[in-house]
Protein backbone atom coordinates (compact mmCIF):
# COMPACT_ATOMS: atom_id res chain seq x y z
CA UNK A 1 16.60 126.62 -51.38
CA UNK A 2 15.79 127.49 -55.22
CA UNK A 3 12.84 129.37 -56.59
CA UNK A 4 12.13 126.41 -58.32
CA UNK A 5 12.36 124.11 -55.44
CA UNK A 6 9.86 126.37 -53.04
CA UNK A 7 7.45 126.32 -56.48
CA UNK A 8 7.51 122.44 -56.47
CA UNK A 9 7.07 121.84 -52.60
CA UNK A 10 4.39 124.45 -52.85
CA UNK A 11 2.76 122.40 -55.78
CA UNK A 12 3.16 118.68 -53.53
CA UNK A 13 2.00 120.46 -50.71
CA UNK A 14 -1.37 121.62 -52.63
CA UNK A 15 -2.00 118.43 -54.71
CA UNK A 16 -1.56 116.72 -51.28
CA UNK A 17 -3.67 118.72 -49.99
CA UNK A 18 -6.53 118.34 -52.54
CA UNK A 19 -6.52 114.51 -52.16
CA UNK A 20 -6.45 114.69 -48.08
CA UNK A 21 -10.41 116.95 -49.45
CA UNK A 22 -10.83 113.63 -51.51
CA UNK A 23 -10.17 110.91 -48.88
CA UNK A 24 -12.21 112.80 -46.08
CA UNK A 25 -14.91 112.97 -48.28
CA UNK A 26 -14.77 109.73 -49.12
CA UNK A 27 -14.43 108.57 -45.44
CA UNK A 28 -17.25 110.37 -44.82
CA UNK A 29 -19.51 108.67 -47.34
CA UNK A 30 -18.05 105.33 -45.77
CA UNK A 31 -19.22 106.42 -42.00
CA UNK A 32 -22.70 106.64 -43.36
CA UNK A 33 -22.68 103.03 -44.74
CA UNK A 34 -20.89 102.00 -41.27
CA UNK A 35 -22.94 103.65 -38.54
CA UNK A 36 -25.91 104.27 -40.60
CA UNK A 37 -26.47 100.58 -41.87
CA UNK A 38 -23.87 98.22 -40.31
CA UNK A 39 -23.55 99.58 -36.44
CA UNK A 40 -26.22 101.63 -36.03
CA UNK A 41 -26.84 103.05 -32.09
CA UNK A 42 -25.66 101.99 -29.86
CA UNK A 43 -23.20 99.03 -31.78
CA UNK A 44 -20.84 101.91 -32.86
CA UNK A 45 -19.54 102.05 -29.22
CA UNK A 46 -21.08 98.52 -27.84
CA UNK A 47 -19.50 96.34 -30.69
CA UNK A 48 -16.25 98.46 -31.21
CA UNK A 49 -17.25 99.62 -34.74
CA UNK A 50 -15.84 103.05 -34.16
CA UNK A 51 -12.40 101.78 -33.39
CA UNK A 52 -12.00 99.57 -35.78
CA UNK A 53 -13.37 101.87 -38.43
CA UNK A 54 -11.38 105.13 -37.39
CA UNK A 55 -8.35 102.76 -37.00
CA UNK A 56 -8.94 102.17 -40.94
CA UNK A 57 -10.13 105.40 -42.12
CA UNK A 58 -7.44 106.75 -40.15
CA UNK A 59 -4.39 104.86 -41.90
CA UNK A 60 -6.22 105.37 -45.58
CA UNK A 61 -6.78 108.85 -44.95
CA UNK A 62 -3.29 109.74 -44.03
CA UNK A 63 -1.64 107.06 -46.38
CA UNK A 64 -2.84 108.22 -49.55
CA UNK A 65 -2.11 111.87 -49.24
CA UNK A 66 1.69 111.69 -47.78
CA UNK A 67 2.33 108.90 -50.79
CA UNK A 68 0.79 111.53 -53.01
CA UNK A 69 3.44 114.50 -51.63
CA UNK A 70 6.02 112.43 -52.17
CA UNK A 71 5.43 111.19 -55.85
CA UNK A 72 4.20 114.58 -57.15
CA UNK A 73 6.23 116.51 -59.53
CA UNK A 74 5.06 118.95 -61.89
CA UNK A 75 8.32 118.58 -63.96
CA UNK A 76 7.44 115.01 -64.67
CA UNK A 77 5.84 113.91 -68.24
CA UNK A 78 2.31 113.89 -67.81
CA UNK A 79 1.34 110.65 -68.80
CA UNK A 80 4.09 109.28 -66.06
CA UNK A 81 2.36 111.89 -63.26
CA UNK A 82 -1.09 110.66 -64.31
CA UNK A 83 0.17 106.92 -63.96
CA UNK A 84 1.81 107.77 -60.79
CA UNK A 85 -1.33 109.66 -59.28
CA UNK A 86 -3.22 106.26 -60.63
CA UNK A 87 -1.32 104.03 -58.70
CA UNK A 88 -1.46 106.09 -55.55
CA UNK A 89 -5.44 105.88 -55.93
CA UNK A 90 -5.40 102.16 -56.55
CA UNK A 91 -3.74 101.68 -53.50
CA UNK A 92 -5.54 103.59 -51.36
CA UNK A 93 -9.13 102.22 -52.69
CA UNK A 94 -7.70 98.61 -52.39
CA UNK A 95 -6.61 99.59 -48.89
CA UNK A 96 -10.28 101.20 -47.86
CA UNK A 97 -12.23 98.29 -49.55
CA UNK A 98 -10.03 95.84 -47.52
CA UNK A 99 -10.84 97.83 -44.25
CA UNK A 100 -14.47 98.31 -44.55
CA UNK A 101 -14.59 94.35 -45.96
CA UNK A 102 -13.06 93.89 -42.37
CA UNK A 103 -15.70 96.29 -40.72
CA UNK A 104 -18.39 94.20 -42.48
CA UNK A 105 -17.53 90.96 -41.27
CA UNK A 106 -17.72 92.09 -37.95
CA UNK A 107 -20.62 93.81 -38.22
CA UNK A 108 -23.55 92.83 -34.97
CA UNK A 109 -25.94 90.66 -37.27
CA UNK A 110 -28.13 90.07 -34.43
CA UNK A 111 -28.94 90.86 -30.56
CA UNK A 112 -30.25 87.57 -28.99
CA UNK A 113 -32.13 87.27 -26.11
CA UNK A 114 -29.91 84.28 -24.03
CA UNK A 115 -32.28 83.16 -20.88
CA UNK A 116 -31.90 86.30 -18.41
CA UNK A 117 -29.65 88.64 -21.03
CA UNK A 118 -29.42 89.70 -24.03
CA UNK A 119 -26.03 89.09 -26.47
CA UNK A 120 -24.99 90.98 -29.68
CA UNK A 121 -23.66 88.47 -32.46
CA UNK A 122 -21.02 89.73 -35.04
CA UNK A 123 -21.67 87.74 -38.12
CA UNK A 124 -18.04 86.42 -37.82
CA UNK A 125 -19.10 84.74 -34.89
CA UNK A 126 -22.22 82.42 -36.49
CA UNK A 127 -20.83 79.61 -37.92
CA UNK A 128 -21.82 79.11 -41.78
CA UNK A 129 -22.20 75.38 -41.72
CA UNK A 130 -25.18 75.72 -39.39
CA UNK A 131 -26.89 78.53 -40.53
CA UNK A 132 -29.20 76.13 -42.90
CA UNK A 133 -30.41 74.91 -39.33
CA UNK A 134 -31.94 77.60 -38.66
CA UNK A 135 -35.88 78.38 -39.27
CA UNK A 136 -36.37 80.33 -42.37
CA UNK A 137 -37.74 83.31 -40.91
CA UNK A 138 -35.05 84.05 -39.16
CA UNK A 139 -31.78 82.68 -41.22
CA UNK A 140 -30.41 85.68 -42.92
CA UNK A 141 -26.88 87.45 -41.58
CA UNK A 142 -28.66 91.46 -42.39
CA UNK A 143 -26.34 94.13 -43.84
CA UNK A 144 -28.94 97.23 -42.84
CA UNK A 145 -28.13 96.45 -38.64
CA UNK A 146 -29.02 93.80 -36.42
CA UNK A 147 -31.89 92.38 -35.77
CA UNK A 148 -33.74 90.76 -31.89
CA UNK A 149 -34.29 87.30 -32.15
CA UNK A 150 -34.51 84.86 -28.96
CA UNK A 151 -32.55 81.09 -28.02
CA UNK A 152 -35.10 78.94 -28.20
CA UNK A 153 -35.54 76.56 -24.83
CA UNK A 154 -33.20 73.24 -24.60
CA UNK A 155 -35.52 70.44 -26.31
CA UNK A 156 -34.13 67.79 -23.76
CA UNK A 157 -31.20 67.50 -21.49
CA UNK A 158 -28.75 65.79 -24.05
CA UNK A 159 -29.60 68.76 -26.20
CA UNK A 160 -28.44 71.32 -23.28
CA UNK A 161 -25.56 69.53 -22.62
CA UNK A 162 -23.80 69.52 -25.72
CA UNK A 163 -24.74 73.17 -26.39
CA UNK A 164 -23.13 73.90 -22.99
CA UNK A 165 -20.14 72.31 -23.84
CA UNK A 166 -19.94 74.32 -26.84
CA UNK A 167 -20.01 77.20 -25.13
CA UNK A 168 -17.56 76.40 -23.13
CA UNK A 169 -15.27 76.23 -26.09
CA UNK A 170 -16.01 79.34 -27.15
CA UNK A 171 -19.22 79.55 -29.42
CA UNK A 172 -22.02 81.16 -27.58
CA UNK A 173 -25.44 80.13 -27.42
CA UNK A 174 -26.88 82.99 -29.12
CA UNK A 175 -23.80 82.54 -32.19
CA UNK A 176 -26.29 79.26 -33.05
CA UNK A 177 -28.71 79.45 -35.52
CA UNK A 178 -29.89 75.77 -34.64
CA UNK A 179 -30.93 77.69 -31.47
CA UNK A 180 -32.47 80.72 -32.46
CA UNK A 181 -36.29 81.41 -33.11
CA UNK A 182 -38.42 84.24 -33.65
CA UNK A 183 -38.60 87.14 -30.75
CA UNK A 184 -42.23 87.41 -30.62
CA UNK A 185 -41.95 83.51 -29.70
CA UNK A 186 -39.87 84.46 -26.48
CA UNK A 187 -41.78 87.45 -25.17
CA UNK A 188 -43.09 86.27 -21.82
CA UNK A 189 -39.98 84.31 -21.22
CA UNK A 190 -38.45 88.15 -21.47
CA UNK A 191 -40.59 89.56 -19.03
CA UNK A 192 -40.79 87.21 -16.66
CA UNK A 193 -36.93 87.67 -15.86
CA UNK A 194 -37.37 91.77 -16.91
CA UNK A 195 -36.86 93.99 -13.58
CA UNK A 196 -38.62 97.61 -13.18
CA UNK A 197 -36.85 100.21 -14.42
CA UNK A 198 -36.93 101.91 -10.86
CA UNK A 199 -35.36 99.35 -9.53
CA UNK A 200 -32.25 100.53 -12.49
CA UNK A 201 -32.35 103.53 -10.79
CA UNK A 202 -32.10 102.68 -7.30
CA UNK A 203 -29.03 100.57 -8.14
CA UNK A 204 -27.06 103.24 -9.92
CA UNK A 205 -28.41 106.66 -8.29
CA UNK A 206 -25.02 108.34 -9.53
CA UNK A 207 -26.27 107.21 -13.17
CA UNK A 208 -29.87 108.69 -12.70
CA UNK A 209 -29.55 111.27 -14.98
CA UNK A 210 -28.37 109.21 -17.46
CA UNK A 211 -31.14 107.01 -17.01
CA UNK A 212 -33.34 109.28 -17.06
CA UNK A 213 -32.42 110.40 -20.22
CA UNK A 214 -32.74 107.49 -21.77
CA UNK A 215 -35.86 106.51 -20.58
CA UNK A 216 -37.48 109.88 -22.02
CA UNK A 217 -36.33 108.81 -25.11
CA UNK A 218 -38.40 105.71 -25.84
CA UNK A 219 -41.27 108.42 -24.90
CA UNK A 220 -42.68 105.94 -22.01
CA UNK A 221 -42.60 106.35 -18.64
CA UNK A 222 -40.38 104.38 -16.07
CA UNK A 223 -43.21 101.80 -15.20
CA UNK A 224 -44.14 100.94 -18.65
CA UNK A 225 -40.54 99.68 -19.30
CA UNK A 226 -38.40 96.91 -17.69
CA UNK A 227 -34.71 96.23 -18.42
CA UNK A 228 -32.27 93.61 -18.75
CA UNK A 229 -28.30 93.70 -19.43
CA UNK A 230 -27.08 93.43 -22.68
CA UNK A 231 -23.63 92.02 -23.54
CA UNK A 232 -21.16 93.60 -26.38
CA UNK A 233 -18.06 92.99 -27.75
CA UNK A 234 -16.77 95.94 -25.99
CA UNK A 235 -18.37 96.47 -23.15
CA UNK A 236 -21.63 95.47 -20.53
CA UNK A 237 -24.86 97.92 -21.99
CA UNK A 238 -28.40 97.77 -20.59
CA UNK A 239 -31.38 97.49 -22.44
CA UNK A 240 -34.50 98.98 -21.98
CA UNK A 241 -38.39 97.05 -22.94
CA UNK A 242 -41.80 97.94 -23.07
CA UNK A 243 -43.57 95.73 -20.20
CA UNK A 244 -46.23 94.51 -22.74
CA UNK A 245 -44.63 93.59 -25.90
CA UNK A 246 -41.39 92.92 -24.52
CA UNK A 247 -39.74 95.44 -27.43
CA UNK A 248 -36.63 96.78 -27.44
CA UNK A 249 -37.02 100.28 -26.58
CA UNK A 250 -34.09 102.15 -25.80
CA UNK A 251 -30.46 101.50 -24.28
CA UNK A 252 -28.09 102.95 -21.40
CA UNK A 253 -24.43 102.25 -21.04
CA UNK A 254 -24.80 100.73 -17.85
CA UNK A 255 -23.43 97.22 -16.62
CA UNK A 256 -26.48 95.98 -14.42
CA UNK A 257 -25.55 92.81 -13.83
């Protein structure tokens, strides 16, 4: 191997090494957006955000600096080194946008309370068409994390029917707007099918800790809160309410089904 050769391999290697600085930095500033606005606690792990995102951080991270070691060459004009270095960027920006453009449509919009649970919807999951039927208060699809809304009760039997059907083909109740209404509206529907949160911990003794720990979080203590399962993309979570207002206080990783 030349002089010359070990020079340029030393060069690719550096400039390569610069822009993996640039994309981590970059992917950084893109995790804030994503778990600080889109899948805030606990929806990083509930809703599968951090897979999805790390899958695409992941590729555009590693994409744009190999593509980078193999295109650069200090003994190429610099107008054609600056175009290639361009192109390289392009494609890795297009790439990101695309990815977190993915992330964002599957961002939780909202976490519904469903009769005796509670469901996170993605906003890919609410159909567009009848999101005018919903009330106004509550019609929005928010970009800064989801918000707790409640399925309104059936207003007759024909009305229950259909939606079951529906569900049965794969849209959930809570993915409705037609169905949704304000939280407040639902609170003592909440706590009348709410269980004590000793009752949590009699159920899943080898999970008291854990319990524990999330209960001192919320700052109450265990018989000023009530529970009810929560259901994810990912994965069965439990959530944790205040026994007056019925708010949504806290959250374990715990199927209690």
């Amino acid at each position: 191997m030349t002089q010359t050769t070990v020079f340029n391999w030393k060069d690719r290697l550096q400039a390569s090494a610069i822009h993996l600085g640039i994309s981590l930095a970059i992917a950084a500033l893109a995790a804030l957006l994503v778990f600080g606005l889109w899948y805030p606690y606990p929806h990083g792990d509930a809703a599968g955000g951090r897979e999805l995102f790390l899958i695409v951080v992941s590729v555009d991270v590693i994409l744009g600096p190999l593509i980078t070691l193999a295109v650069f060459n200090r003994r190429k004009p610099k107008d054609e080194l600056v175009r290639d270095l361009t192109v390289v960027g392009l494609i890795q920006l297009a790439a990101l946008a695309y990815g977190l453009w993915t992330v964002m449509v599957a961002r939780p919009v909202h976490v519904v309370f469903e009769f005796d649970r509670f469901r996170v919807v993605h906003a890919i999951e609410v159909p567009e068409e009848l999101l005018p039927q919903a009330p106004t208060d509550v019609r929005g699809l928010p970009l800064t994390g989801p918000t707790v809304l409640a399925v309104r009760p059936f207003r007759d039997v024909d009305e229950e029917t259909t939606a079951t059907l529906m569900a049965l083909e794969g849209l959930p109740l809570s993915a409705r707007p037609d169905l949704w209404q304000a939280y407040p509206q639902a609170r003592q529907r909440v706590l009348a099918v709410a269980k004590p949160v000793g009752e949590l911990r009699q159920r899943f003794a080898q999970q008291a800790g854990e319990i524990d720990a999330a209960v001192a979080r919320t700052g109450r203590s265990p018989d000023q809160l009530v529970y009810l399962p929560m259901v994810a993309r990912k994965s069965f979570w439990t959530v944790l309410l205040d026994t007056g207002s019925a708010e949504i206080l806290g959250y374990v990783p715990l199927d209690s089904f």
